[in-house]
N, C-alpha and C. Protein backbone atom coordinates (compact mmCIF):
# COMPACT_ATOMS: atom_id res chain seq x y z
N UNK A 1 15.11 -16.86 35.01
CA UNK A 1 15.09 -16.82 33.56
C UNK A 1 14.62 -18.15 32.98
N UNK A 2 14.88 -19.16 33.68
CA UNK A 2 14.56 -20.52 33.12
C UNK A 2 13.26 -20.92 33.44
N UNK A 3 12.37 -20.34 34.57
CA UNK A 3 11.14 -20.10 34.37
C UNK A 3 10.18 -19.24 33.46
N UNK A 4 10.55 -18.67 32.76
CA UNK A 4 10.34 -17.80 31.84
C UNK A 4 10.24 -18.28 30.23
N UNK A 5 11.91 -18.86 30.51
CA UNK A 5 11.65 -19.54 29.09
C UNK A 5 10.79 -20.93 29.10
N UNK A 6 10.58 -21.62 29.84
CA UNK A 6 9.63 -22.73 30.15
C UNK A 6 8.16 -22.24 29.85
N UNK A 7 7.95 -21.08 30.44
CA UNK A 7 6.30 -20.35 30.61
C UNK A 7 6.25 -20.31 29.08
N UNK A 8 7.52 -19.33 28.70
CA UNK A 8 7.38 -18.99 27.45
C UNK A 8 6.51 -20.45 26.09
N UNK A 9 7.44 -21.07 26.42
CA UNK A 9 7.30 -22.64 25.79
C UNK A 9 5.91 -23.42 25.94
N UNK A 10 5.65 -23.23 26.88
CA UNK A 10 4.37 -23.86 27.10
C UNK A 10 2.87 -22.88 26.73
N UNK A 11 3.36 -21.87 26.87
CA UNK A 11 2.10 -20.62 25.71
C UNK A 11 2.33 -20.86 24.68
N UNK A 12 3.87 -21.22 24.19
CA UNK A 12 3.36 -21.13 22.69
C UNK A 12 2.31 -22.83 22.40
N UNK A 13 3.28 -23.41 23.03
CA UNK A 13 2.61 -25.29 23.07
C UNK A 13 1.31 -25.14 23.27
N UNK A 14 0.88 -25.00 24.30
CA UNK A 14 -0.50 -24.88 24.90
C UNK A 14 -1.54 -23.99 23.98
N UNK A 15 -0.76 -22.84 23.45
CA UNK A 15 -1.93 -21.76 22.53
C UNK A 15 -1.88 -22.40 21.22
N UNK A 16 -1.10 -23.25 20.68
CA UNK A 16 -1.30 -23.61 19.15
C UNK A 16 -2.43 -25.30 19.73
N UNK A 17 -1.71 -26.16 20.41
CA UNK A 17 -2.48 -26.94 20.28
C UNK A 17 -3.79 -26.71 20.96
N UNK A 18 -4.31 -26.11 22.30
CA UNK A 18 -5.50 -25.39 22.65
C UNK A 18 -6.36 -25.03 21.74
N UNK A 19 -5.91 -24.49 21.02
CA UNK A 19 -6.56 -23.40 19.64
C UNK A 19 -6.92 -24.10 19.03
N UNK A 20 -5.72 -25.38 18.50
CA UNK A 20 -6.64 -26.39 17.40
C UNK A 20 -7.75 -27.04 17.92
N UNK A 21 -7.86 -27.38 19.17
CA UNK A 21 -8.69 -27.97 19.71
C UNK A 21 -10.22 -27.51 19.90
N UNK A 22 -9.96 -25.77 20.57
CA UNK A 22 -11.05 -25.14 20.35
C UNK A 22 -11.65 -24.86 18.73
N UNK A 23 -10.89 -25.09 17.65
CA UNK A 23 -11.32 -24.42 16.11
C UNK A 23 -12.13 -26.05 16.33
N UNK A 24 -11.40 -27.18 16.72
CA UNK A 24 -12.14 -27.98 15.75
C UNK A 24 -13.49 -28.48 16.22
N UNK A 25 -13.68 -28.01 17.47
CA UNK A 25 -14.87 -27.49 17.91
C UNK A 25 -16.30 -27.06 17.22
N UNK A 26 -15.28 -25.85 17.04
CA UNK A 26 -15.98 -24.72 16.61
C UNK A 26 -16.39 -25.43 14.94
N UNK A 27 -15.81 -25.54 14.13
CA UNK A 27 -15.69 -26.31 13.02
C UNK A 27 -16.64 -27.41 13.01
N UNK A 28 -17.07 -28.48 14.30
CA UNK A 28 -17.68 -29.27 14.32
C UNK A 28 -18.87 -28.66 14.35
N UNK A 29 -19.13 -27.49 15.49
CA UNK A 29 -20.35 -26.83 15.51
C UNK A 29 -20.99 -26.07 13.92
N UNK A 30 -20.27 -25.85 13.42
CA UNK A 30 -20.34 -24.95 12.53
C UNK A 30 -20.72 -25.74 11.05
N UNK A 31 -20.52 -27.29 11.22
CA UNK A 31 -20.76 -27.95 10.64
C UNK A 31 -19.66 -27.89 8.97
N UNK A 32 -18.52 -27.24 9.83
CA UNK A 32 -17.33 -26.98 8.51
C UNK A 32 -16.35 -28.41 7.79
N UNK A 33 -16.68 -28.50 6.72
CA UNK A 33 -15.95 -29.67 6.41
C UNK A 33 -14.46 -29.76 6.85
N UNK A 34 -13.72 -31.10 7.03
CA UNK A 34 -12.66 -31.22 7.37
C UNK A 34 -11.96 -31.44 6.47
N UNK A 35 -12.28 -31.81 4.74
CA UNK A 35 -11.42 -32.06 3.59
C UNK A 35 -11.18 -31.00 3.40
N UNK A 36 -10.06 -30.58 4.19
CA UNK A 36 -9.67 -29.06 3.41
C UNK A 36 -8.02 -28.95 4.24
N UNK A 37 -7.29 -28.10 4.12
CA UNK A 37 -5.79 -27.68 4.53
C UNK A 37 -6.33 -27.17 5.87
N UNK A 38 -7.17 -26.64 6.78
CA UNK A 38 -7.38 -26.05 7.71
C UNK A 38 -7.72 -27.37 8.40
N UNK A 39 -8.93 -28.06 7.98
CA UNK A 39 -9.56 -29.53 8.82
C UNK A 39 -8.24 -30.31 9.30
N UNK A 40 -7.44 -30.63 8.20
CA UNK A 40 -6.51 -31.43 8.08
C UNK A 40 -5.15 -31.55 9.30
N UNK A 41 -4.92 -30.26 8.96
CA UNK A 41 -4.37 -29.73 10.64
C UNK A 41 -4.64 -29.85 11.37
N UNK A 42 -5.84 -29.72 11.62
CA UNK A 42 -6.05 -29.44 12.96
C UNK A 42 -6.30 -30.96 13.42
N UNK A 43 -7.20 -31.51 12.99
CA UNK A 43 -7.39 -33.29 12.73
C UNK A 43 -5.27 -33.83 13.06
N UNK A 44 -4.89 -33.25 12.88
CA UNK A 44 -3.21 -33.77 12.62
C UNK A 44 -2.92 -33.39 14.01
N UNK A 45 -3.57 -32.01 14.31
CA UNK A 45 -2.96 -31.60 15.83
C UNK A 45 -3.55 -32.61 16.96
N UNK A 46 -4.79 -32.46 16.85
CA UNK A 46 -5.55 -32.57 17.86
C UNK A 46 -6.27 -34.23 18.27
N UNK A 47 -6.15 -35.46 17.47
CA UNK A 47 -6.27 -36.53 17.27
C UNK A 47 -6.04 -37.14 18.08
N UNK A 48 -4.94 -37.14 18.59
CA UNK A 48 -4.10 -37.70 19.66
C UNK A 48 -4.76 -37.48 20.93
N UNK A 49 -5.36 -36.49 21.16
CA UNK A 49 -5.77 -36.13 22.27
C UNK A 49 -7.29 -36.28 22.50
N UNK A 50 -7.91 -35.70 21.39
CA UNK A 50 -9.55 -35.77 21.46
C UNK A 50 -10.23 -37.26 21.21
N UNK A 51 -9.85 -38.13 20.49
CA UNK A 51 -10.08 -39.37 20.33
C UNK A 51 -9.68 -40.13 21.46
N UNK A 52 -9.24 -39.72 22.30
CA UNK A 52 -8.92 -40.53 23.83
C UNK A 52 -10.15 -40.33 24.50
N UNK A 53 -10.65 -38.70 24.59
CA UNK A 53 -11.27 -37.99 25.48
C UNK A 53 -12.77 -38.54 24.46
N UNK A 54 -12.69 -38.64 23.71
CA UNK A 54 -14.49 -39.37 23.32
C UNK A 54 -14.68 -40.19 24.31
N UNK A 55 -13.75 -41.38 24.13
CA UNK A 55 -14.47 -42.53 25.03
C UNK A 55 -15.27 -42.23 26.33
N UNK A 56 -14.87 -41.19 26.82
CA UNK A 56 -15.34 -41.04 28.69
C UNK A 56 -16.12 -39.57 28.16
N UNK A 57 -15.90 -38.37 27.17
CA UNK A 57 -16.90 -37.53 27.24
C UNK A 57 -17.47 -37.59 25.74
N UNK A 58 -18.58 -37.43 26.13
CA UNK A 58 -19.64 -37.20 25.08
C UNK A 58 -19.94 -36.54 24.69
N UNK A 59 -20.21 -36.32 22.81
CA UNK A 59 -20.71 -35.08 22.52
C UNK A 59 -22.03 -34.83 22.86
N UNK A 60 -22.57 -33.47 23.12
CA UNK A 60 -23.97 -32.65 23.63
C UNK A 60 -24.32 -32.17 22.16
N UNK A 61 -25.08 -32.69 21.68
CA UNK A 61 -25.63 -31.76 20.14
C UNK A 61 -24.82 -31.74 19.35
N UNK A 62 -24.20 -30.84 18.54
CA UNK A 62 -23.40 -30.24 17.86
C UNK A 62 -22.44 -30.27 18.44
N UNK A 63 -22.46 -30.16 20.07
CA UNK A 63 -20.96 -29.60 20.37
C UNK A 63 -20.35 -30.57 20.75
N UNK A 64 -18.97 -30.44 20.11
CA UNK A 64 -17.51 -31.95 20.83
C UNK A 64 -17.44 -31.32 22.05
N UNK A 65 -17.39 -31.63 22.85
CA UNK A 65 -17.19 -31.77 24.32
C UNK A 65 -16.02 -32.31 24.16
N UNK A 66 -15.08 -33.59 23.91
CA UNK A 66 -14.43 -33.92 23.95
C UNK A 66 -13.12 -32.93 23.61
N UNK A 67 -13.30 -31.98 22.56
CA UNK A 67 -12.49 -30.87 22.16
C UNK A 67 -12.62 -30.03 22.76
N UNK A 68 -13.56 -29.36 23.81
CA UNK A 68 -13.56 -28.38 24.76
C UNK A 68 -13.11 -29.32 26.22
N UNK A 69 -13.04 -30.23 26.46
CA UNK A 69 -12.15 -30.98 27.32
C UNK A 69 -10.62 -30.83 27.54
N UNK A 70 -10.23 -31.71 25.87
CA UNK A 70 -8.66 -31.32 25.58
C UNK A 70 -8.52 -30.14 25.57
N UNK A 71 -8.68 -28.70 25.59
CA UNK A 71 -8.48 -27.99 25.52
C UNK A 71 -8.32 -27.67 26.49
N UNK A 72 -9.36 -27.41 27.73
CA UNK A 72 -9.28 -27.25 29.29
C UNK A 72 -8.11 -27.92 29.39
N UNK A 73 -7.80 -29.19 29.24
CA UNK A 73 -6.87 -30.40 30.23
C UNK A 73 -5.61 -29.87 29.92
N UNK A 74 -5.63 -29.37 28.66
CA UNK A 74 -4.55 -28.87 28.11
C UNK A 74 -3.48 -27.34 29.04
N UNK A 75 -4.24 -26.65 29.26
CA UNK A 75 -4.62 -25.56 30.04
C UNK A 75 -4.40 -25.74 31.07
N UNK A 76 -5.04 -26.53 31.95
CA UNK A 76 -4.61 -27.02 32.94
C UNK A 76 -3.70 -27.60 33.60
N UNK A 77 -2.80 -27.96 32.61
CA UNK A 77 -1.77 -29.25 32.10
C UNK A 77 -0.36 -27.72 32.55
N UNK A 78 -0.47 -26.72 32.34
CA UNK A 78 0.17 -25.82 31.83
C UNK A 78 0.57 -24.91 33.42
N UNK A 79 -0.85 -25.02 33.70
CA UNK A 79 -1.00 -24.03 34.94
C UNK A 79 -0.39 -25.05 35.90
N UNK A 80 -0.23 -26.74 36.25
CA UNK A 80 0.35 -27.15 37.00
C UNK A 80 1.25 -27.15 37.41
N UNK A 81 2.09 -27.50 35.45
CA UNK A 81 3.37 -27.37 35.30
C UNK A 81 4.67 -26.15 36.03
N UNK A 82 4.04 -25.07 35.63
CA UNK A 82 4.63 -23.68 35.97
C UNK A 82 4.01 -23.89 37.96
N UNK A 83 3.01 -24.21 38.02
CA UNK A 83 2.81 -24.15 39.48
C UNK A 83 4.10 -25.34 40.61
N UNK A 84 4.58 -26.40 39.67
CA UNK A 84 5.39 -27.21 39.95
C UNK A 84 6.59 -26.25 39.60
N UNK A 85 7.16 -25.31 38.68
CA UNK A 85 8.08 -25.14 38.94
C UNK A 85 8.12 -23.73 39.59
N UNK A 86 7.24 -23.41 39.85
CA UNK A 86 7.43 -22.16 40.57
C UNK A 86 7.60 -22.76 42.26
N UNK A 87 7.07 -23.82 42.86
CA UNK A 87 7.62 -24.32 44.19
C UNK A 87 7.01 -23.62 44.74
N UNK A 88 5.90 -23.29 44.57
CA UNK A 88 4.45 -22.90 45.81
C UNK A 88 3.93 -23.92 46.80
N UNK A 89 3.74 -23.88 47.75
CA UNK A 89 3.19 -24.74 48.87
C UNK A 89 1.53 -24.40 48.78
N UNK A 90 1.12 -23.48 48.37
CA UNK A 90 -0.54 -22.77 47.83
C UNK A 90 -0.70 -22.49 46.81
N UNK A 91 -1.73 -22.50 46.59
CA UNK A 91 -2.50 -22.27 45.45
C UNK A 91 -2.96 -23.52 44.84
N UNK A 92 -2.65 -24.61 44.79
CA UNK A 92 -3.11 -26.06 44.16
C UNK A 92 -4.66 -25.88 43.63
N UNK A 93 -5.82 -25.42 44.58
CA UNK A 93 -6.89 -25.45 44.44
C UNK A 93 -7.42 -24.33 43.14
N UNK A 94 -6.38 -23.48 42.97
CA UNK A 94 -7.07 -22.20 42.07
C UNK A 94 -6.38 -22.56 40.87
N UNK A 95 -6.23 -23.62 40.65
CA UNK A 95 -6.10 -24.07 39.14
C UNK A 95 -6.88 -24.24 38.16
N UNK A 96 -7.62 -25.30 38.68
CA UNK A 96 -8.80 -25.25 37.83
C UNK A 96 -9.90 -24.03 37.46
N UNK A 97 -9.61 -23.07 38.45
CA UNK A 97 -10.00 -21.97 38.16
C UNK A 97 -8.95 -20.79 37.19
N UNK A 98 -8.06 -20.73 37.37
CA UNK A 98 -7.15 -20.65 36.47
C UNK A 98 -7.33 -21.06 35.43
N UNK A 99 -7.23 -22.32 35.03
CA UNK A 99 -7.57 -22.99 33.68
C UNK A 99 -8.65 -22.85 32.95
N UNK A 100 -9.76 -22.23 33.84
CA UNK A 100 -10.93 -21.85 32.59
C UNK A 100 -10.66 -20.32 32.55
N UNK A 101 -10.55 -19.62 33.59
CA UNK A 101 -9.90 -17.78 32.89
C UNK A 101 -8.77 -18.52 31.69
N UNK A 102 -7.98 -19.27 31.69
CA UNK A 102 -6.99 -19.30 30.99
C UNK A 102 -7.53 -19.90 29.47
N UNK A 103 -8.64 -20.66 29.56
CA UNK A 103 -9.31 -21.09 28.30
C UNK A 103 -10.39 -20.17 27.79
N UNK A 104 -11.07 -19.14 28.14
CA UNK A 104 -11.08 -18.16 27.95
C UNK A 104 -10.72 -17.32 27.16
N UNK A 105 -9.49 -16.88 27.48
CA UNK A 105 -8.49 -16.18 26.69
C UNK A 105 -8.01 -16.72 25.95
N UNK A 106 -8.17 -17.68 25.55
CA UNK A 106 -7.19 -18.99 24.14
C UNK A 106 -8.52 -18.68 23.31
N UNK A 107 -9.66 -18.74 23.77
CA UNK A 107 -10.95 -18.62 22.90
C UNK A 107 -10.94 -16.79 22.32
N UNK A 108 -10.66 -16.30 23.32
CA UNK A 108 -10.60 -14.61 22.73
C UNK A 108 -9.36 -14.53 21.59
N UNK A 109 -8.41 -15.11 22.01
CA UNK A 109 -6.92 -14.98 21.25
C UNK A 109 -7.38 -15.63 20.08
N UNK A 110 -8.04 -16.72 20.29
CA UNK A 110 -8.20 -17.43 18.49
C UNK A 110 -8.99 -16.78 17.68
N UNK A 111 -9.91 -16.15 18.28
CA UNK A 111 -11.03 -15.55 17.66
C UNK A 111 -10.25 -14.46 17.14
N UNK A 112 -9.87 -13.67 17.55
CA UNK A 112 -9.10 -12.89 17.28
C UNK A 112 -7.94 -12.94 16.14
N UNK A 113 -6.97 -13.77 16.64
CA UNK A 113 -6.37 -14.49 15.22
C UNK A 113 -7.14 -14.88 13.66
N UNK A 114 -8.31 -15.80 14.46
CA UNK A 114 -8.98 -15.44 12.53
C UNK A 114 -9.80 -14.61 12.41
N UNK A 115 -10.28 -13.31 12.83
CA UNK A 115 -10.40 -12.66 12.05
C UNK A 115 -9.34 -11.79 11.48
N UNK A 116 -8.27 -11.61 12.23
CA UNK A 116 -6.91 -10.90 11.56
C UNK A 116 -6.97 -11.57 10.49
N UNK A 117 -6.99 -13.05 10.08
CA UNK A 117 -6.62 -13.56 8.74
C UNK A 117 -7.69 -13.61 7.99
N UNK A 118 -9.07 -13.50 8.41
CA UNK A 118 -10.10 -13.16 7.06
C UNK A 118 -10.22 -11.92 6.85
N UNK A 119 -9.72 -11.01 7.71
CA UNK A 119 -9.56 -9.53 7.10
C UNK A 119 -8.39 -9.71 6.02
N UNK A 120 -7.36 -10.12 6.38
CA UNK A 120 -6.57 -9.83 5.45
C UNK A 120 -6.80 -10.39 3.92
N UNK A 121 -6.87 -11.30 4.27
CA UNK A 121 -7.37 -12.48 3.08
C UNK A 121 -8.59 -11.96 1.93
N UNK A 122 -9.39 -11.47 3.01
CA UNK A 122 -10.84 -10.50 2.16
C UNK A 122 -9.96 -9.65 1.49
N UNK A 123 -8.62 -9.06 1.48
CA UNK A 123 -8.30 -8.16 0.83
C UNK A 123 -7.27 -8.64 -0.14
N UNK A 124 -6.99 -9.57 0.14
CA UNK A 124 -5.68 -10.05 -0.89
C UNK A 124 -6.21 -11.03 -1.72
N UNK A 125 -6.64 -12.37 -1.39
CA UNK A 125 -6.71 -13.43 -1.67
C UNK A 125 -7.92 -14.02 -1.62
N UNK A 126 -9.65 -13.36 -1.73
CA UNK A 126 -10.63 -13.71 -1.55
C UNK A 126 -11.34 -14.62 -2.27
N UNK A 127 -10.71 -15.37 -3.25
CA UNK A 127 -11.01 -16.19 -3.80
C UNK A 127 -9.95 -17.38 -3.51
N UNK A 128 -9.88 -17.40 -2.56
CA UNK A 128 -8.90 -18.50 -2.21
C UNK A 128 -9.78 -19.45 -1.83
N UNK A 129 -9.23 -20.91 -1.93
CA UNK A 129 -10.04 -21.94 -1.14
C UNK A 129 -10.04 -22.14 -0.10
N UNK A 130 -9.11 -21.44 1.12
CA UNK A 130 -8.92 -21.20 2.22
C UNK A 130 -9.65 -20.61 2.94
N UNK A 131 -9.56 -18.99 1.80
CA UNK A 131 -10.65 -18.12 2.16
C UNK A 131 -11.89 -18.69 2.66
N UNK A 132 -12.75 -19.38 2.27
CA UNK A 132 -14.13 -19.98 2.11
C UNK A 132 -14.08 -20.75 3.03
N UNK A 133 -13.26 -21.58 3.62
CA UNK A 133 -12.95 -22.31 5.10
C UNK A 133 -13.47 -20.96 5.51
N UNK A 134 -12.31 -20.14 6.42
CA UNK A 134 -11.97 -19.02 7.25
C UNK A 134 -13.47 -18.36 7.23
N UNK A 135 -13.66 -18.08 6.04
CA UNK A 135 -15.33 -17.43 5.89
C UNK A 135 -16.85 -17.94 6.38
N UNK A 136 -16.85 -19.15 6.31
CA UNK A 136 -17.44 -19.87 7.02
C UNK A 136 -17.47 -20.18 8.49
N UNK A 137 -16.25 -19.99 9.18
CA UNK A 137 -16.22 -19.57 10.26
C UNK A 137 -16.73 -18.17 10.92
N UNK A 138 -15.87 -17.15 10.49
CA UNK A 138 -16.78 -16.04 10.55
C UNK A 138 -17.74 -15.04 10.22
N UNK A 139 -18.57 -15.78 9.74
CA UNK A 139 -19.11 -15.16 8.92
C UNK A 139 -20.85 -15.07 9.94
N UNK A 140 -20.40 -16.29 10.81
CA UNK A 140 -21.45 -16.19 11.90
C UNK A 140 -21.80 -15.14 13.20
N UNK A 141 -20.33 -15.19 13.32
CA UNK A 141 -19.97 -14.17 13.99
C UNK A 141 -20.38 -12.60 13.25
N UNK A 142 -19.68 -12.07 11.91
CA UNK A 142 -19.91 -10.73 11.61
C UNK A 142 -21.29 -10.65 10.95
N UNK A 143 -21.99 -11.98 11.06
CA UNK A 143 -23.72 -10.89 10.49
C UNK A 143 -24.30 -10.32 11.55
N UNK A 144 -24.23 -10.48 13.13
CA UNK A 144 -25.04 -10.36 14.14
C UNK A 144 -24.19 -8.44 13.52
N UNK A 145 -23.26 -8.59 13.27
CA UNK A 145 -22.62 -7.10 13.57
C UNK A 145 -22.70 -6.20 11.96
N UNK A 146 -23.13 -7.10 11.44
CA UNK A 146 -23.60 -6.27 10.03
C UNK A 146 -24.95 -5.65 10.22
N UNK A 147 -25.87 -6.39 10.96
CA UNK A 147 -27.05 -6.14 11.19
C UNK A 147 -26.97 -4.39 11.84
N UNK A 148 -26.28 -4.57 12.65
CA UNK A 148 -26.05 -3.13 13.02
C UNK A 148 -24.96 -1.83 12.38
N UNK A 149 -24.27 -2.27 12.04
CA UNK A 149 -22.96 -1.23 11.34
C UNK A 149 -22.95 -1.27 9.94
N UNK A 150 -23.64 -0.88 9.32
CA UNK A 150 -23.77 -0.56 7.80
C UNK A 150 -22.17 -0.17 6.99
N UNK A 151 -22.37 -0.55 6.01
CA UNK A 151 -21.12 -0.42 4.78
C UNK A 151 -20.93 0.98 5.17
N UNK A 152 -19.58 0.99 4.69
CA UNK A 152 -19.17 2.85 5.16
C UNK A 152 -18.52 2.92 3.92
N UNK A 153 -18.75 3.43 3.00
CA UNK A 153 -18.28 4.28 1.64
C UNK A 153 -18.27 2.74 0.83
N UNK A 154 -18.76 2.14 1.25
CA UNK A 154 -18.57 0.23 0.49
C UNK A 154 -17.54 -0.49 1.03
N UNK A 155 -17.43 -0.29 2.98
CA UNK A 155 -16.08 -0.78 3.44
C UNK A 155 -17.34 -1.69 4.22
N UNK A 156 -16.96 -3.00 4.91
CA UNK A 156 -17.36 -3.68 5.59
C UNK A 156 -16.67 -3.53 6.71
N UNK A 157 -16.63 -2.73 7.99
CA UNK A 157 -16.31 -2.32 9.06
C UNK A 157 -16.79 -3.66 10.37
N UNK A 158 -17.22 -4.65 10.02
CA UNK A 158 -17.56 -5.37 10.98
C UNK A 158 -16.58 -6.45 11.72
N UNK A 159 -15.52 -6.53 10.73
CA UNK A 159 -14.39 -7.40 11.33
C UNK A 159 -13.90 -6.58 12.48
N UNK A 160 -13.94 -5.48 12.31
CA UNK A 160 -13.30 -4.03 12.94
C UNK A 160 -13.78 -4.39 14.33
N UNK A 161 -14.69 -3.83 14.09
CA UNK A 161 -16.11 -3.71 14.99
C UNK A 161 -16.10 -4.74 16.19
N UNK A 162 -15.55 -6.28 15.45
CA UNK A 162 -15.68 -7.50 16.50
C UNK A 162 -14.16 -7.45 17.16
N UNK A 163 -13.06 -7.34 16.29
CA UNK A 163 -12.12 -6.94 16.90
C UNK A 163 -12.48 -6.24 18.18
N UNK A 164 -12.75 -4.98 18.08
CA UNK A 164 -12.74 -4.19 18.92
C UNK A 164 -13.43 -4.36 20.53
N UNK A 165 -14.44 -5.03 20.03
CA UNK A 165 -15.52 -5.88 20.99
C UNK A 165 -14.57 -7.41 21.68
N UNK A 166 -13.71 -7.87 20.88
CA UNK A 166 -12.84 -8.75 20.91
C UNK A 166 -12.01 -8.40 22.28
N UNK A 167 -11.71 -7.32 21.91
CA UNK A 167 -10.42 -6.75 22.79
C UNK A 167 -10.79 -5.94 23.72
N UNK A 168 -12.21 -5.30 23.97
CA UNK A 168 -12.35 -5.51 25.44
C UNK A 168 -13.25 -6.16 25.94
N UNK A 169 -13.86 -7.47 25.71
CA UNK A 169 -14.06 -8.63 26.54
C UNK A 169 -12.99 -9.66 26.87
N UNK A 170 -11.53 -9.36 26.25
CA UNK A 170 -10.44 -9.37 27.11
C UNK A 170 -9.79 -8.62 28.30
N UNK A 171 -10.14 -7.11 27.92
CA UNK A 171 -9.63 -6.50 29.24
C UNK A 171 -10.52 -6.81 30.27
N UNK A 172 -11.55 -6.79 30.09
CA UNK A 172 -12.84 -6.83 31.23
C UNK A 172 -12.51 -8.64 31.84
N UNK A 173 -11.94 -9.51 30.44
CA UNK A 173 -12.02 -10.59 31.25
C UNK A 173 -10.79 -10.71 32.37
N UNK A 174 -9.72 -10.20 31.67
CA UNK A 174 -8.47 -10.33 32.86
C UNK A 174 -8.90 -9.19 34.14
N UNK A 175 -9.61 -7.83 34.30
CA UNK A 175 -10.00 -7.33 35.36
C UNK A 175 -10.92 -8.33 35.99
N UNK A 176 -11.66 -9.28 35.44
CA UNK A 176 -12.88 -10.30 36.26
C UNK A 176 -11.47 -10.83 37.23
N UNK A 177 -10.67 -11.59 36.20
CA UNK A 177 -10.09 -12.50 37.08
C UNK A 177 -8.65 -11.76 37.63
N UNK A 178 -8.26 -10.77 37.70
CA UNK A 178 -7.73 -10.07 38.84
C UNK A 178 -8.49 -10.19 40.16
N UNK A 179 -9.57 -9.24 39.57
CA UNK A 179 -10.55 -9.30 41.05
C UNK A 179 -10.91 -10.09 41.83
N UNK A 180 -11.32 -11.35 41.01
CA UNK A 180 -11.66 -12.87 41.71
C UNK A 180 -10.20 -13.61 42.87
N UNK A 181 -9.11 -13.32 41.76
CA UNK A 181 -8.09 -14.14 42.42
C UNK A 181 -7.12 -13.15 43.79
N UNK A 182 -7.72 -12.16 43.68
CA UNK A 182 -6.51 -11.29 44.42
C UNK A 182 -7.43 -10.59 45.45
């Protein structure tokens, strides 16, 4: 049980700060300002960690590397931990493989998470200043899928749509890495 609640603890640890790490990424790529309640956070989460990881990795283009680093290390950080308390004599080597299936799925799970909240938001609160963060994020994502799935009675079905696409390039990803590891 006390492995459990530990695992438990460290998904939630690992998926909030992971996540900030991958948004602010994504945010950097995306060229999303950081003066805002979303930047600010995450800048609050993730500081500590990614400003270490500049010095030795470098950004490639657009992309922080340094934030897809912390994020891995993070991940990794996680899979040791539980591998230390689970008291295995094997497996050491399939961590790092572990840790990218496992970053992976922090990237499906976040993605996932905001669009749950710009769907909702499109419906409640679309003039929010939040909104327009969140929107800017996906908004890259749902034109590739507007292009194809037309308004349905004047509904925008494409959050749907990526969801759905969302959720099984998760199942397919945990069958990859069943298959690989077992």
């Amino acid at each position: 049980m006390l492995y459990q609640i530990i695992s438990f603890l460290l998904d939630v640890a690992v998926g909030l700060l992971g996540s900030a790490c991958l948004l602010r990424l994504y945010m950097q790529y995306q060229r999303v300002p950081f003066a805002n309640p979303v930047g600010r956070f995450v800048f609050a989460l993730t500081d500590w960690l990614v400003l270490r990881l500049r010095r030795m990795v470098p950004a490639a283009g657009r992309w922080d590397l340094a934030s897809l680093a912390g994020a891995f290390l993070l991940v990794l950080a996680q899979y040791i931990v539980l591998w230390l308390l689970g008291g295995s004599e094997s497996g050491l080597v399939y961590l790092p493989v572990l840790a990218v299936f496992g970053l992976v799925r922090l990237l499906i799970s976040g993605l996932t998470g905001l669009l749950i909240v710009y769907a909702v938001m499109s419906w409640v609160q679309p003039g929010a200043p939040l909104f327009h963060v969140i929107d800017r994020l996906c908004e890259p994502l749902l034109r590739a899928i507007r292009r194809i799935v037309p308004l349905v009675g004047g509904i925008d079905l494409s959050p749907l749509v990526l969801l759905v696409l969302l959720q099984v390039a998760s199942m397919v990803w945990w069958s990859l890495q069943s298959a690989l590891l077992h």
